[in-house]
C-alpha atoms as a PDB file:
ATOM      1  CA  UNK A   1      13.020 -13.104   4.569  1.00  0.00           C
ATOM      2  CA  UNK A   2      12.501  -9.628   3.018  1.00  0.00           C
ATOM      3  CA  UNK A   3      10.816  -7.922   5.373  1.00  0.00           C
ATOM      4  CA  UNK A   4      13.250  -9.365   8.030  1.00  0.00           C
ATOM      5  CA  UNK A   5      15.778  -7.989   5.813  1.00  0.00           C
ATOM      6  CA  UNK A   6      14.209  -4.634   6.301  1.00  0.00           C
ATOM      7  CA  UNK A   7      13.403  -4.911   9.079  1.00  0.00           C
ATOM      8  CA  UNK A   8      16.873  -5.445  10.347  1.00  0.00           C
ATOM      9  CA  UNK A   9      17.858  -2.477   7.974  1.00  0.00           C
ATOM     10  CA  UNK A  10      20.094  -5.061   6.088  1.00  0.00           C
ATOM     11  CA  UNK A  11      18.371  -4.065   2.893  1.00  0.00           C
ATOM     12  CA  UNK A  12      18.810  -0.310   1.914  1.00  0.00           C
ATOM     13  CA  UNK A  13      17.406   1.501  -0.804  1.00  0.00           C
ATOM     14  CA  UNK A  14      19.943   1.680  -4.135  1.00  0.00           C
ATOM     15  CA  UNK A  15      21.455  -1.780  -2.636  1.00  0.00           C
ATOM     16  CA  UNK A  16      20.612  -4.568  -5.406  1.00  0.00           C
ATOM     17  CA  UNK A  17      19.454  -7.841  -3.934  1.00  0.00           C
ATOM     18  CA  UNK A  18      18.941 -10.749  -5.046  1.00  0.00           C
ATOM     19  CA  UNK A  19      16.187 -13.448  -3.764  1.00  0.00           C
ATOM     20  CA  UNK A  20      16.647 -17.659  -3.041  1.00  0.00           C
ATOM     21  CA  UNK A  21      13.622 -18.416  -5.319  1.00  0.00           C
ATOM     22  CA  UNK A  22      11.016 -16.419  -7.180  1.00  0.00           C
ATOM     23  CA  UNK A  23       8.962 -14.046  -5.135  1.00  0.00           C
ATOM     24  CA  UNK A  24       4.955 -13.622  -5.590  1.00  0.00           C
ATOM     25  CA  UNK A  25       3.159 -11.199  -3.121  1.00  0.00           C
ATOM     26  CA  UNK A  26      -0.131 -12.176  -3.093  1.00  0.00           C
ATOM     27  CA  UNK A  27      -2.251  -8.846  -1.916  1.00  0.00           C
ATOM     28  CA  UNK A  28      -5.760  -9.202  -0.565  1.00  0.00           C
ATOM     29  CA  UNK A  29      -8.909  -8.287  -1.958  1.00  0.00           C
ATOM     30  CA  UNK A  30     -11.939  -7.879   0.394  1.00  0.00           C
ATOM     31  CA  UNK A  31     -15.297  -8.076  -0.975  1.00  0.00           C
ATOM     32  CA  UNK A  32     -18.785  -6.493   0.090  1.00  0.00           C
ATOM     33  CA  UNK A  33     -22.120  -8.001   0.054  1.00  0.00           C
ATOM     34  CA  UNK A  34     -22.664  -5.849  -3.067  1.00  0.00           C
ATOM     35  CA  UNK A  35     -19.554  -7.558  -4.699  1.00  0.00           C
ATOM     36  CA  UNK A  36     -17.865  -4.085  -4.334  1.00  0.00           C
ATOM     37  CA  UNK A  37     -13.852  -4.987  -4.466  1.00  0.00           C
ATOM     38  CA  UNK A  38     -11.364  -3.650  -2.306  1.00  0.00           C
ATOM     39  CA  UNK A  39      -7.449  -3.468  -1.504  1.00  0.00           C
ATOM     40  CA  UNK A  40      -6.610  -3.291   2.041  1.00  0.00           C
ATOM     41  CA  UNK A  41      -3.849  -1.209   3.660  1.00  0.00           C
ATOM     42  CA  UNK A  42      -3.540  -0.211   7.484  1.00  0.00           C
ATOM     43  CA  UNK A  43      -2.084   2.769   9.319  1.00  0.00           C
ATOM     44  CA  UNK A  44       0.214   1.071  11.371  1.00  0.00           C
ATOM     45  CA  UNK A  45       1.041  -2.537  12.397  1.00  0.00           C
ATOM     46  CA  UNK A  46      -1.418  -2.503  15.128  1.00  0.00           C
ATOM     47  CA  UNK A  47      -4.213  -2.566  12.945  1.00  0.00           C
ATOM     48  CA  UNK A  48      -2.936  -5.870  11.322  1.00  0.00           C
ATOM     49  CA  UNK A  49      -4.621  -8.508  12.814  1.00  0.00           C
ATOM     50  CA  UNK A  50      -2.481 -11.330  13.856  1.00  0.00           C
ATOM     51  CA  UNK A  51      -3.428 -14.407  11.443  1.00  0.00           C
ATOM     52  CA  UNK A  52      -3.859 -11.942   8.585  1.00  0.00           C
ATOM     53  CA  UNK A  53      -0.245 -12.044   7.774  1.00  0.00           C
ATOM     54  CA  UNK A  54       0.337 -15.854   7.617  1.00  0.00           C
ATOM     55  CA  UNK A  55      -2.361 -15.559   4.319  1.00  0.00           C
ATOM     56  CA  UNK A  56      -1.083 -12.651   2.653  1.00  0.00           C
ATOM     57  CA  UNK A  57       1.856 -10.927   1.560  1.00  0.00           C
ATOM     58  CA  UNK A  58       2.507  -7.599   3.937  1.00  0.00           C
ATOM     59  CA  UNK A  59       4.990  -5.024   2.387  1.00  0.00           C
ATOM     60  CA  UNK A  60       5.468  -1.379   4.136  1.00  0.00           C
ATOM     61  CA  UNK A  61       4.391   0.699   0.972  1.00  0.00           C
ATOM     62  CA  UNK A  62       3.671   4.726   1.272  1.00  0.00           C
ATOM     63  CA  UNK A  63       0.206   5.370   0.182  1.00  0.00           C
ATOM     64  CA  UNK A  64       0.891   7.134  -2.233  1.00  0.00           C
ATOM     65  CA  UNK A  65       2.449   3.791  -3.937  1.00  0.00           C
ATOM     66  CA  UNK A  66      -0.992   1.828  -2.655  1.00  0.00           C
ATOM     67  CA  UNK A  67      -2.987   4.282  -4.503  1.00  0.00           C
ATOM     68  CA  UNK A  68      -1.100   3.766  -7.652  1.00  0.00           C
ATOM     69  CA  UNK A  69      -1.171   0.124  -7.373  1.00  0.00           C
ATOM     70  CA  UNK A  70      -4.997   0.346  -7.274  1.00  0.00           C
ATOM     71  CA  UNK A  71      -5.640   2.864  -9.811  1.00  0.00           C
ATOM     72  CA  UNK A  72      -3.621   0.145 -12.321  1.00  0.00           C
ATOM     73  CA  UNK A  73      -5.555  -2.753 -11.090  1.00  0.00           C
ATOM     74  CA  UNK A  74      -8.642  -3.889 -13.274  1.00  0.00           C
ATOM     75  CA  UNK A  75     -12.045  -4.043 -10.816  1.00  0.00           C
ATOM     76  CA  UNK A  76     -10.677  -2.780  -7.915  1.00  0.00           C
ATOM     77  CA  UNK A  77     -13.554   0.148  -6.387  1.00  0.00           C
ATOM     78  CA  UNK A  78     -11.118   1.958  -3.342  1.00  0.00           C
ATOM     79  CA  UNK A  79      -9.620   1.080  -1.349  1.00  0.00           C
ATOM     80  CA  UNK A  80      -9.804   0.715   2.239  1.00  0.00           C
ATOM     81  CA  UNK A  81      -7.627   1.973   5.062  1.00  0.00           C
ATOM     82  CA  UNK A  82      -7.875   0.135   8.455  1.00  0.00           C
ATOM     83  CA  UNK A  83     -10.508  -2.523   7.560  1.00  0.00           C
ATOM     84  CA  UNK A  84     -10.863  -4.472  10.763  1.00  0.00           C
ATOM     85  CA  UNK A  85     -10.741  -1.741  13.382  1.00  0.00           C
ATOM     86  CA  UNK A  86     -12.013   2.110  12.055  1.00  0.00           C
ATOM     87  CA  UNK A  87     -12.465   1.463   8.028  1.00  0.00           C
ATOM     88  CA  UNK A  88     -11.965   4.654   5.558  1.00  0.00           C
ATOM     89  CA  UNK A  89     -12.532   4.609   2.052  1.00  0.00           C
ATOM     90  CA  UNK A  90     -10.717   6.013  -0.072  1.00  0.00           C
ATOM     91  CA  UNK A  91     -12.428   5.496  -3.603  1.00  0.00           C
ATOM     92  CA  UNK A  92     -11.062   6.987  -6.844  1.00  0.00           C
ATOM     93  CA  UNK A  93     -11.886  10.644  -6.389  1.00  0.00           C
ATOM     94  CA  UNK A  94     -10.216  10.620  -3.065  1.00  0.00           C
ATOM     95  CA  UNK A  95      -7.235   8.660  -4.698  1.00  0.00           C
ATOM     96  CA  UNK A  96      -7.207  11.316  -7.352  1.00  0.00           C
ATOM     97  CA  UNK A  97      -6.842  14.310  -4.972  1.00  0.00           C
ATOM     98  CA  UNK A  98      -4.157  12.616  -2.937  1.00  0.00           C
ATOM     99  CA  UNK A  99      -2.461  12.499  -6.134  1.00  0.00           C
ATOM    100  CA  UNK A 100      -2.913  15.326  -6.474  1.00  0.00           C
ATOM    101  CA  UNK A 101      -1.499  16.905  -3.188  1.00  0.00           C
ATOM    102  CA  UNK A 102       1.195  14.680  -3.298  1.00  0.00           C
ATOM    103  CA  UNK A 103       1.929  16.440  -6.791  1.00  0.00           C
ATOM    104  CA  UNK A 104       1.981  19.843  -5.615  1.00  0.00           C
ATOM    105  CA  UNK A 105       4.031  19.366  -2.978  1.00  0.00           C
ATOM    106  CA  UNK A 106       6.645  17.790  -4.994  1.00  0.00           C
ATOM    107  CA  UNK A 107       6.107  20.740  -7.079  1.00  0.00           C
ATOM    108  CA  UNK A 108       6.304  23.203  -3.798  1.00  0.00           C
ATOM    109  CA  UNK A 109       9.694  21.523  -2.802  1.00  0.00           C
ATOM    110  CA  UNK A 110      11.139  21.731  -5.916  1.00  0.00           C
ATOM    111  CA  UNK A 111      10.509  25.464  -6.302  1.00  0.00           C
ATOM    112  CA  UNK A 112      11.733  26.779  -3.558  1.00  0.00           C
ATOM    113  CA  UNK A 113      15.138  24.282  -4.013  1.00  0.00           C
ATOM    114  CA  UNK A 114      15.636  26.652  -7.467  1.00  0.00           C
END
């Protein structure tokens, strides 16, 4: 119902909602042959294949709140962008200089707003 919500743009940022019953996303976590552990995210909602949503919770998140998500989860390696159709990893070096980035350019925007 959520994601119908925003999809419909019923549910706006700052606007308090309140759910029917408890809510529990329940992200994937793919795992290698070398029992390497990964969190999935996709570039767009092509790359989600069809019968992958009816199993797991799909919520539009930036990266920038993926990469959080997996630097705070225990035995997680990367994670992996697009896993189905071109896979990129994006372990936690990578994660770190996206940080990173993402940092500065806060820091560039704020700057020049002073």
């Amino acid at each position: 119902k959520i994601l119908e919500m925003l999809e419909r743009n019923e549910l706006k940022a700052g606007v308090e909602w309140q759910p029917e019953h408890d809510i529990r996303l329940r992200p994937d976590i793919l795992e290698d042959s070398e029992k390497n552990r990964f969190y999935p995210i996709f570039s767009t909602k092509k790359e989600i294949p069809k019968e992958y949503g009816e199993k797991f919770s799909i919520v539009p998140l930036s990266v920038i709140t993926c990469i959080e998500m997996f630097k705070g989860t225990k035995n997680l390696n990367a994670i992996v962008l697009d896993p189905w159709t071109k896979p990129f990893i994006i372990d936690s070096n990578i994660a770190d200089v996206i940080l990173d980035m993402a940092g500065e350019k806060e820091g560039e925007e704020n700057e020049t707003l002073s």
